[in-house]
PDB file of N, CA and C in Angstrom:
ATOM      1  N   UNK A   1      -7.090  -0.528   8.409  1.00  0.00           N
ATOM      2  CA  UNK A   1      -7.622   0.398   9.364  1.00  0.00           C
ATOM      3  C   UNK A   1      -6.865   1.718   9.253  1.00  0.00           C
ATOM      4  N   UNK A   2      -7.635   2.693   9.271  1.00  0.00           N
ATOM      5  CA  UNK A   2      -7.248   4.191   9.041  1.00  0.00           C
ATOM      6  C   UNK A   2      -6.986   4.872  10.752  1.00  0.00           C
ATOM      7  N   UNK A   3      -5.386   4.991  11.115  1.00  0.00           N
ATOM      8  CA  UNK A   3      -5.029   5.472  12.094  1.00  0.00           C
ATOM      9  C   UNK A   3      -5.012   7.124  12.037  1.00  0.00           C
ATOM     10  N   UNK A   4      -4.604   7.606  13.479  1.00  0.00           N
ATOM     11  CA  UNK A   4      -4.479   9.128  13.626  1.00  0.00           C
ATOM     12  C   UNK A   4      -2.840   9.262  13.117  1.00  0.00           C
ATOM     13  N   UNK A   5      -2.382   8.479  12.428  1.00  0.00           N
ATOM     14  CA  UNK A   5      -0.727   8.265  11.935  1.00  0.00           C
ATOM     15  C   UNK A   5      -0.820   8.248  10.469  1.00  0.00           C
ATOM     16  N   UNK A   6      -2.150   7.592  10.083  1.00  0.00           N
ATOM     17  CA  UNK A   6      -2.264   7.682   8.632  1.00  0.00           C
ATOM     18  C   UNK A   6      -2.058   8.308   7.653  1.00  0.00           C
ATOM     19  N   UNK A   7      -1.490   8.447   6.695  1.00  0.00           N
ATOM     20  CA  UNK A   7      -1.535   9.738   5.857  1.00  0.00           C
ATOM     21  C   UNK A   7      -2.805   9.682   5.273  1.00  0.00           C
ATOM     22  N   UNK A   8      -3.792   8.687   5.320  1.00  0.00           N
ATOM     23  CA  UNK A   8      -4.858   8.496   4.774  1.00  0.00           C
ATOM     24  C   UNK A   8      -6.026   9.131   5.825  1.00  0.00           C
ATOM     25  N   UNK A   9      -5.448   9.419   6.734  1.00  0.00           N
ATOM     26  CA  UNK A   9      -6.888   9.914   7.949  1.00  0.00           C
ATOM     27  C   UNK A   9      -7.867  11.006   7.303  1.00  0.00           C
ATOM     28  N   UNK A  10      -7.061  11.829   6.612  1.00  0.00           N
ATOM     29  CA  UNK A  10      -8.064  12.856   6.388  1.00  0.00           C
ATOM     30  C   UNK A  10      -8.367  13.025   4.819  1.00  0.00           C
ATOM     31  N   UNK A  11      -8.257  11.535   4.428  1.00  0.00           N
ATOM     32  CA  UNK A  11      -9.256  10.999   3.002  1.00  0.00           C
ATOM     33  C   UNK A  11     -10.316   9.967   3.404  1.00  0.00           C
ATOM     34  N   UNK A  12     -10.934   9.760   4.751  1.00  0.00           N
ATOM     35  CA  UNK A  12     -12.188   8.936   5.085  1.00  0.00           C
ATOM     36  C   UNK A  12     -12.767   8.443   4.045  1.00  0.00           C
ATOM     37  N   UNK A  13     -13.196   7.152   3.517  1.00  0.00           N
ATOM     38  CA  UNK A  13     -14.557   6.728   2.877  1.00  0.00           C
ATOM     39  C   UNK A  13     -14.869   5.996   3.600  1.00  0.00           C
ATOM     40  N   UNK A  14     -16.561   6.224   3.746  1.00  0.00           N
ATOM     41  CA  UNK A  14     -17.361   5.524   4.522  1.00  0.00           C
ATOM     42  C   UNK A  14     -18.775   4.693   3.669  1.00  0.00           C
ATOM     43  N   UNK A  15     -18.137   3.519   3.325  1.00  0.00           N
ATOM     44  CA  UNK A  15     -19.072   2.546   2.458  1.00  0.00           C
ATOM     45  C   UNK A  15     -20.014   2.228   3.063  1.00  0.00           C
ATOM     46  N   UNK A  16     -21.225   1.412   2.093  1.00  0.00           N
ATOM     47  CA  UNK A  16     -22.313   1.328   2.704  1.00  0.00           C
ATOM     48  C   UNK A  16     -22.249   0.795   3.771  1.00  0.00           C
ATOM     49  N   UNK A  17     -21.682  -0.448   3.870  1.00  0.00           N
ATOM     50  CA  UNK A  17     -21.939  -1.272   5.257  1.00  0.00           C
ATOM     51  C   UNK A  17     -20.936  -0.717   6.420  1.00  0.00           C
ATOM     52  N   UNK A  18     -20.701   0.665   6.219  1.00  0.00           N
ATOM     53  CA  UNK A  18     -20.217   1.219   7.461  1.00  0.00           C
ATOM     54  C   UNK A  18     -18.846   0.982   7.873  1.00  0.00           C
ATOM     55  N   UNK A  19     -18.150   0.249   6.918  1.00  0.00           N
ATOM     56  CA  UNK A  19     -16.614   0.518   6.973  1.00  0.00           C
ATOM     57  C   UNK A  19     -15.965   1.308   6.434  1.00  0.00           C
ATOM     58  N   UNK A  20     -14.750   2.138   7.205  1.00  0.00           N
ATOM     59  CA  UNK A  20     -14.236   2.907   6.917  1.00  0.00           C
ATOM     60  C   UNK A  20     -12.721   2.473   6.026  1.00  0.00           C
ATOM     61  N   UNK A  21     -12.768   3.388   4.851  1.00  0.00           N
ATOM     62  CA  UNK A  21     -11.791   2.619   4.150  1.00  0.00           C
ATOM     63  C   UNK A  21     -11.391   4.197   4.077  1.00  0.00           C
ATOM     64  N   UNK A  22     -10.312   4.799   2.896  1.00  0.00           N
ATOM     65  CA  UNK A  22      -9.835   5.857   2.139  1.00  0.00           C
ATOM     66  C   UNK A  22      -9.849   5.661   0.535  1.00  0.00           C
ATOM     67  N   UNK A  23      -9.540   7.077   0.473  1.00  0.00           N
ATOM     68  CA  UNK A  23      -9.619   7.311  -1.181  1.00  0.00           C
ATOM     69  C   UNK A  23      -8.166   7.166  -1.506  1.00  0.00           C
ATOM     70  N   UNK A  24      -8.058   6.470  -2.391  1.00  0.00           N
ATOM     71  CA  UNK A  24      -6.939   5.752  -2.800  1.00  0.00           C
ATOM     72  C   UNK A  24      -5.822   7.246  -3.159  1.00  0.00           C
ATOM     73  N   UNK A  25      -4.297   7.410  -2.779  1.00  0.00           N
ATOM     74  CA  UNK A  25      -3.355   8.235  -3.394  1.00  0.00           C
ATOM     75  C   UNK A  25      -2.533   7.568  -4.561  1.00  0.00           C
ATOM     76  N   UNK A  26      -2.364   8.498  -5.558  1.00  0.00           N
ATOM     77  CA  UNK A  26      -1.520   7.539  -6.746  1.00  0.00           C
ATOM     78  C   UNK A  26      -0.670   8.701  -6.855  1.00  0.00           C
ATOM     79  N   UNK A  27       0.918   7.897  -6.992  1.00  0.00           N
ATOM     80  CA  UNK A  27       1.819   8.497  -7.249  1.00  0.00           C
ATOM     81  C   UNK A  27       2.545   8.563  -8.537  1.00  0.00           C
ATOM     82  N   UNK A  28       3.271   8.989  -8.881  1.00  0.00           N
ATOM     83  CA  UNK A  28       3.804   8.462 -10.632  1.00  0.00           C
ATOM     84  C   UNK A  28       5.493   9.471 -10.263  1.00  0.00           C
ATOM     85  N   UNK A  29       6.597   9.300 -11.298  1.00  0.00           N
ATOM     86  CA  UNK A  29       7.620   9.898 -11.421  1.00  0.00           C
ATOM     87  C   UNK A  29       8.344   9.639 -10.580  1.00  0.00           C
ATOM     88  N   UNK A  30       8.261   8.536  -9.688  1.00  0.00           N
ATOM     89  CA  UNK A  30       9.645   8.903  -8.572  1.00  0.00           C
ATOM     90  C   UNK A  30      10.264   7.143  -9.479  1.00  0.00           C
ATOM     91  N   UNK A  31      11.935   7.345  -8.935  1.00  0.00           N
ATOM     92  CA  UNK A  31      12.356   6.302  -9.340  1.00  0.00           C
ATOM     93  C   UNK A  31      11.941   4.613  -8.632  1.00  0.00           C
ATOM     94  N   UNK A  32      11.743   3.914  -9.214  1.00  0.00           N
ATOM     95  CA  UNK A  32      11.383   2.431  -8.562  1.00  0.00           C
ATOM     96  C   UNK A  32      12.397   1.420  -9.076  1.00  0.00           C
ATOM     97  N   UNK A  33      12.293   0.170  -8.131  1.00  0.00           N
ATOM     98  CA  UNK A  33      12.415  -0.883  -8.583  1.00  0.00           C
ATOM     99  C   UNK A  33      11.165  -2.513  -8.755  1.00  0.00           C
ATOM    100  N   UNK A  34      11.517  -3.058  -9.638  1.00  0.00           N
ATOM    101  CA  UNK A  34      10.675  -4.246  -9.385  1.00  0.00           C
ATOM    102  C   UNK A  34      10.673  -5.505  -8.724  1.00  0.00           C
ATOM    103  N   UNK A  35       9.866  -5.556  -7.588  1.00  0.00           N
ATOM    104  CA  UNK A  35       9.581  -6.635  -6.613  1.00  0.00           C
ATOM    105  C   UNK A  35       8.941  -7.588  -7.197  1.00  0.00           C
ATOM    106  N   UNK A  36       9.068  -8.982  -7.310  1.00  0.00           N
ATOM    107  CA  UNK A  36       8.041 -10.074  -7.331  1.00  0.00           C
ATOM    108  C   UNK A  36       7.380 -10.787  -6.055  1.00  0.00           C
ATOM    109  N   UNK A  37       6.326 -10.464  -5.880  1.00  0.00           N
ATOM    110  CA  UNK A  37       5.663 -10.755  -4.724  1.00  0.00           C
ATOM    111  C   UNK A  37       5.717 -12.461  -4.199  1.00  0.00           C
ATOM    112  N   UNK A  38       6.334 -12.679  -2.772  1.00  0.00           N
ATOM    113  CA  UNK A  38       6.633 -14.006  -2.656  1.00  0.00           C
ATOM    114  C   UNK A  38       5.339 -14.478  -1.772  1.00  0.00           C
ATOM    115  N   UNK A  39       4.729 -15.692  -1.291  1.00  0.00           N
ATOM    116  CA  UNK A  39       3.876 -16.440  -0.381  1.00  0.00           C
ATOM    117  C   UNK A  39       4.409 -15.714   0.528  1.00  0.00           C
ATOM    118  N   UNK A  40       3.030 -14.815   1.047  1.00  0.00           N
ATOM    119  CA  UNK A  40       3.217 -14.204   2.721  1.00  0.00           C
ATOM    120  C   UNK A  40       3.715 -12.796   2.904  1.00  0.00           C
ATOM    121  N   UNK A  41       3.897 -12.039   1.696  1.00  0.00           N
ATOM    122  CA  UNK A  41       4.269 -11.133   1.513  1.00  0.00           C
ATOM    123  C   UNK A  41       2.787 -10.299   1.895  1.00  0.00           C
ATOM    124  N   UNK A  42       3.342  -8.926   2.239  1.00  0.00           N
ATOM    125  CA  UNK A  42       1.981  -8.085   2.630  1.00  0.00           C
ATOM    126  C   UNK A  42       2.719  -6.593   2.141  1.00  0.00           C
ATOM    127  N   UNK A  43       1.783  -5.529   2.298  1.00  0.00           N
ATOM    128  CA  UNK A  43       2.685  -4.702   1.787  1.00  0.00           C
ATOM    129  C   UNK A  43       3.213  -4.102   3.193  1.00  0.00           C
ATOM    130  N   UNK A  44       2.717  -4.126   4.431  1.00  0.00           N
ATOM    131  CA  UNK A  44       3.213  -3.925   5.557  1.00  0.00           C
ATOM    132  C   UNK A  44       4.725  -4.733   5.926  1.00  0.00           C
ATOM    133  N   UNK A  45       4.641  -5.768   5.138  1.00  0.00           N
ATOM    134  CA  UNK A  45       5.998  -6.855   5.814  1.00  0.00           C
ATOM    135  C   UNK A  45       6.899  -6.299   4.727  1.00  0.00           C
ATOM    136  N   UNK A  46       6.869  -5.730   3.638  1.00  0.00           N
ATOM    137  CA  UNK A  46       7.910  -5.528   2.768  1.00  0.00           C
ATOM    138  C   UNK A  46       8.150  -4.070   3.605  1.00  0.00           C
ATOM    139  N   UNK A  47       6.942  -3.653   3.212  1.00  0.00           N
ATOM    140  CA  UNK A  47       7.774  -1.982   3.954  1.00  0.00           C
ATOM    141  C   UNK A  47       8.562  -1.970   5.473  1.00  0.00           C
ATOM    142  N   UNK A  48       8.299  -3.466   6.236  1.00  0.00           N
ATOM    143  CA  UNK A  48       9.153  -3.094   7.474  1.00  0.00           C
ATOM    144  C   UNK A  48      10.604  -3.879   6.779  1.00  0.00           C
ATOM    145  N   UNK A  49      10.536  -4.528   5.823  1.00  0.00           N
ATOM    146  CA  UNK A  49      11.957  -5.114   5.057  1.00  0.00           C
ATOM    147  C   UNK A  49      12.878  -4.056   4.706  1.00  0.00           C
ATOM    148  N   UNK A  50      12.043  -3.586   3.731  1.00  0.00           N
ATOM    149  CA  UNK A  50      12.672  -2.471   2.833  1.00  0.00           C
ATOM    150  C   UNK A  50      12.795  -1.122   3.515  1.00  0.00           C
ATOM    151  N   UNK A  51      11.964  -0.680   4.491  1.00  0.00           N
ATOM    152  CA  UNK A  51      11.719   0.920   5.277  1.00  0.00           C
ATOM    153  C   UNK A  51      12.384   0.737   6.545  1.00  0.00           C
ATOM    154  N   UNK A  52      12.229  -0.224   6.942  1.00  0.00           N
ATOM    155  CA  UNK A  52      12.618  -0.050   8.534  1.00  0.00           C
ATOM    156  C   UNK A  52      11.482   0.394   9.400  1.00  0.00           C
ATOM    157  N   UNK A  53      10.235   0.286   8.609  1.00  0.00           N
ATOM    158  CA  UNK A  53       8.844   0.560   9.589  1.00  0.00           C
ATOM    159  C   UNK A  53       7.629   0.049   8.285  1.00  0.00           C
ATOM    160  N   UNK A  54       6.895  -1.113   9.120  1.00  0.00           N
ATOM    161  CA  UNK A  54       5.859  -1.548   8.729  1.00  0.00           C
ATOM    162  C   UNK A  54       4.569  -0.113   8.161  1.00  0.00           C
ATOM    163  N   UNK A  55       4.577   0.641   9.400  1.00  0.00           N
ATOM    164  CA  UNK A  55       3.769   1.749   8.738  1.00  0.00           C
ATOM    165  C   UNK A  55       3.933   2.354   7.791  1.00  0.00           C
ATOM    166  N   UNK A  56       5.073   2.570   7.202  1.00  0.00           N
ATOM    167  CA  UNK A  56       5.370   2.952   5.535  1.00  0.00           C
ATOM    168  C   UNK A  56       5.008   2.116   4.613  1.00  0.00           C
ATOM    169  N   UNK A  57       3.934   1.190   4.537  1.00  0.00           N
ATOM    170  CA  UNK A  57       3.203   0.424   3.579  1.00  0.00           C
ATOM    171  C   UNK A  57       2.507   1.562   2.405  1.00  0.00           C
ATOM    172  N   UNK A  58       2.446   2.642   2.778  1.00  0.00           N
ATOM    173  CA  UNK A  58       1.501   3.615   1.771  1.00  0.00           C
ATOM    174  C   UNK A  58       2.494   4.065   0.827  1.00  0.00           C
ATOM    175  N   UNK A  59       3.929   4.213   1.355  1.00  0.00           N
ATOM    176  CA  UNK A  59       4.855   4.076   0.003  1.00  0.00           C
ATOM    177  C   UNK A  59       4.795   3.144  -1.253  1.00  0.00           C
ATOM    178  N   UNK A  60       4.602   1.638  -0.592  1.00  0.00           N
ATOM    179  CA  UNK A  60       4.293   1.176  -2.053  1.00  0.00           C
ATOM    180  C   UNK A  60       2.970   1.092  -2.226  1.00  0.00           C
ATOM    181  N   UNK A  61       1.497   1.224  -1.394  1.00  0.00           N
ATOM    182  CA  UNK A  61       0.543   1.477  -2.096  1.00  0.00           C
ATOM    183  C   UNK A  61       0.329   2.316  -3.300  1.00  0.00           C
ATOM    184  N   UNK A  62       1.218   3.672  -2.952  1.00  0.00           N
ATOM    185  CA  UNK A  62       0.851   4.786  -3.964  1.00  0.00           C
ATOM    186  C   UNK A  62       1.493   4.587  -5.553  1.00  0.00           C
ATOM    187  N   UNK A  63       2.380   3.765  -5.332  1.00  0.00           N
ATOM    188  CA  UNK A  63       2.979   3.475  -6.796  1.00  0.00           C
ATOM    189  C   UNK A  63       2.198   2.513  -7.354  1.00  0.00           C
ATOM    190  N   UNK A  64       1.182   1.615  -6.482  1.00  0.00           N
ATOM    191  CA  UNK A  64       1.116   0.519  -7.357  1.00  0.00           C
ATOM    192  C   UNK A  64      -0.589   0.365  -6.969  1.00  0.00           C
ATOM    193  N   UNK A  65      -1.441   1.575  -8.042  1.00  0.00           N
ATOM    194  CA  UNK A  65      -2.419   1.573  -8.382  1.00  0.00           C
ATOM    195  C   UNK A  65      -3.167   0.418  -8.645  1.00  0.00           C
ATOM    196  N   UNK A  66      -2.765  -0.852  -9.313  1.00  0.00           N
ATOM    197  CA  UNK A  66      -2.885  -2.373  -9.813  1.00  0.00           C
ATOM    198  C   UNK A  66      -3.297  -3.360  -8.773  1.00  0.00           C
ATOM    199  N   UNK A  67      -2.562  -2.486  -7.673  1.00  0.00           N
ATOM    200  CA  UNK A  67      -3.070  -3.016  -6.404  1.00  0.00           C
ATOM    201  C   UNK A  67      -4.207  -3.012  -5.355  1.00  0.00           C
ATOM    202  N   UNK A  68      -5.245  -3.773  -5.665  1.00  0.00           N
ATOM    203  CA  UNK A  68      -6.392  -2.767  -5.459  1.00  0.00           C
ATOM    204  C   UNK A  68      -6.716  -2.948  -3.898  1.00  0.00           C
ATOM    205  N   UNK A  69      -7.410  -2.127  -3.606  1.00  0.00           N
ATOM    206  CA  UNK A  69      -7.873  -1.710  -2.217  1.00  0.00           C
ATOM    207  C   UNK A  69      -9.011  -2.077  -1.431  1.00  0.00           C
ATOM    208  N   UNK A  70      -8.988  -3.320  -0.719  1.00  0.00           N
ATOM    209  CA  UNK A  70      -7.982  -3.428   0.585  1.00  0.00           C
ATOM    210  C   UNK A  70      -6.494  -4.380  -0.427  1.00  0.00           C
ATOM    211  N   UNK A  71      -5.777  -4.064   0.049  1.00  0.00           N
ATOM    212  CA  UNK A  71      -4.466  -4.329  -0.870  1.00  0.00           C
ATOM    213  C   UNK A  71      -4.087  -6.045  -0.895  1.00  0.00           C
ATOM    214  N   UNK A  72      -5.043  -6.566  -2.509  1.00  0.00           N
ATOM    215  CA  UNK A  72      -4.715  -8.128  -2.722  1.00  0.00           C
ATOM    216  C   UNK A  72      -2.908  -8.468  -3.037  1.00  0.00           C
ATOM    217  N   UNK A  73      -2.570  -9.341  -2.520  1.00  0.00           N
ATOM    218  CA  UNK A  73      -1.523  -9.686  -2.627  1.00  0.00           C
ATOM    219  C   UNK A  73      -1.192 -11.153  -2.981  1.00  0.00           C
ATOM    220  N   UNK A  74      -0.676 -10.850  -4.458  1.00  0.00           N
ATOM    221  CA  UNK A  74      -0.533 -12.816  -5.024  1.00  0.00           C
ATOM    222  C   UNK A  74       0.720 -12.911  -5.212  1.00  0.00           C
ATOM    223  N   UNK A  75       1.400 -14.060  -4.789  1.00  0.00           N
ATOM    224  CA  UNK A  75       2.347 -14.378  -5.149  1.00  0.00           C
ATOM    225  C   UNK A  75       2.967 -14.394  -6.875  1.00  0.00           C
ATOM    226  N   UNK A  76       3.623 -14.084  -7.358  1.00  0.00           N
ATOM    227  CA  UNK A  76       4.096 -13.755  -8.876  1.00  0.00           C
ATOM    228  C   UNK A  76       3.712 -12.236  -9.336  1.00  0.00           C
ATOM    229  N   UNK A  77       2.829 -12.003  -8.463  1.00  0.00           N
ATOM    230  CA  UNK A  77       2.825 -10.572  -9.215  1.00  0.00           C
ATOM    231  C   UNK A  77       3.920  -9.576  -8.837  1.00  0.00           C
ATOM    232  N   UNK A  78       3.863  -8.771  -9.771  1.00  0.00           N
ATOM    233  CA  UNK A  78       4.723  -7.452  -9.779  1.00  0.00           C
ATOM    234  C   UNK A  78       4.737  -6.395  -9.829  1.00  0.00           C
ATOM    235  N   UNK A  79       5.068  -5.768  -8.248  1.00  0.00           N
ATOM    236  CA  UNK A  79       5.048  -4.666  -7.839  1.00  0.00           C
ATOM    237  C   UNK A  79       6.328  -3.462  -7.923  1.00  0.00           C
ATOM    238  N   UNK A  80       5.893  -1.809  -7.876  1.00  0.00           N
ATOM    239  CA  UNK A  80       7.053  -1.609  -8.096  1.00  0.00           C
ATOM    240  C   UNK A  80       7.104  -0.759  -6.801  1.00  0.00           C
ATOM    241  N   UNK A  81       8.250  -0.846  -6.112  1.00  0.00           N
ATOM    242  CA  UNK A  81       9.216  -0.040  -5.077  1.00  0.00           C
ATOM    243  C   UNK A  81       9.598   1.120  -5.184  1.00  0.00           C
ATOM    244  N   UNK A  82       9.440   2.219  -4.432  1.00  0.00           N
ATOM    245  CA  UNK A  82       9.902   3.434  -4.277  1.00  0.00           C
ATOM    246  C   UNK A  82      11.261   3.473  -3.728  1.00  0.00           C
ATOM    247  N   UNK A  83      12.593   3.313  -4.721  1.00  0.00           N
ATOM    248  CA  UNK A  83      14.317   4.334  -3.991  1.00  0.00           C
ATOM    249  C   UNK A  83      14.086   4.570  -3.020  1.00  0.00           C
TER     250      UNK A  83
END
């Protein structure tokens, strides 16, 4: 869900069946590390691990293009972390 907090608010997509999603941001060049995604992991629960706020989930959305949108999350895969 796209909040008035979002950095995504003012990239709206509005698909056919009337849900509102965004246009994906991709980032590249900043330094990372690599996460292996465990059972139960979300990208909201890492970013309140790693950030200190669940709402910084769009930090690792933007690095990890692979991740597609609404954001699948499997255990073994590998994601990378924004420093």
């Amino acid at each position: 869900m796209i909040t008035a907090l979002s950095r995504y608010e003012y990239n709206p997509v509005v698909l056919d069946d009337g849900a509102v999603t965004a246009s994906r941001k991709t980032v590249s060049g900043v330094p990372v590390f690599l996460y292996t995604l465990k059972y139960g992991d979300t990208l909201e629960s890492l970013a309140a691990k790693l950030y200190g706020d669940p709402a910084q989930w769009w930090r690792l959305a933007d690095v990890n293009p692979h991740v597609k949108f609404p954001l699948d999350m499997y255990p073994g895969t590998e994601i990378r972390v924004p420093q």
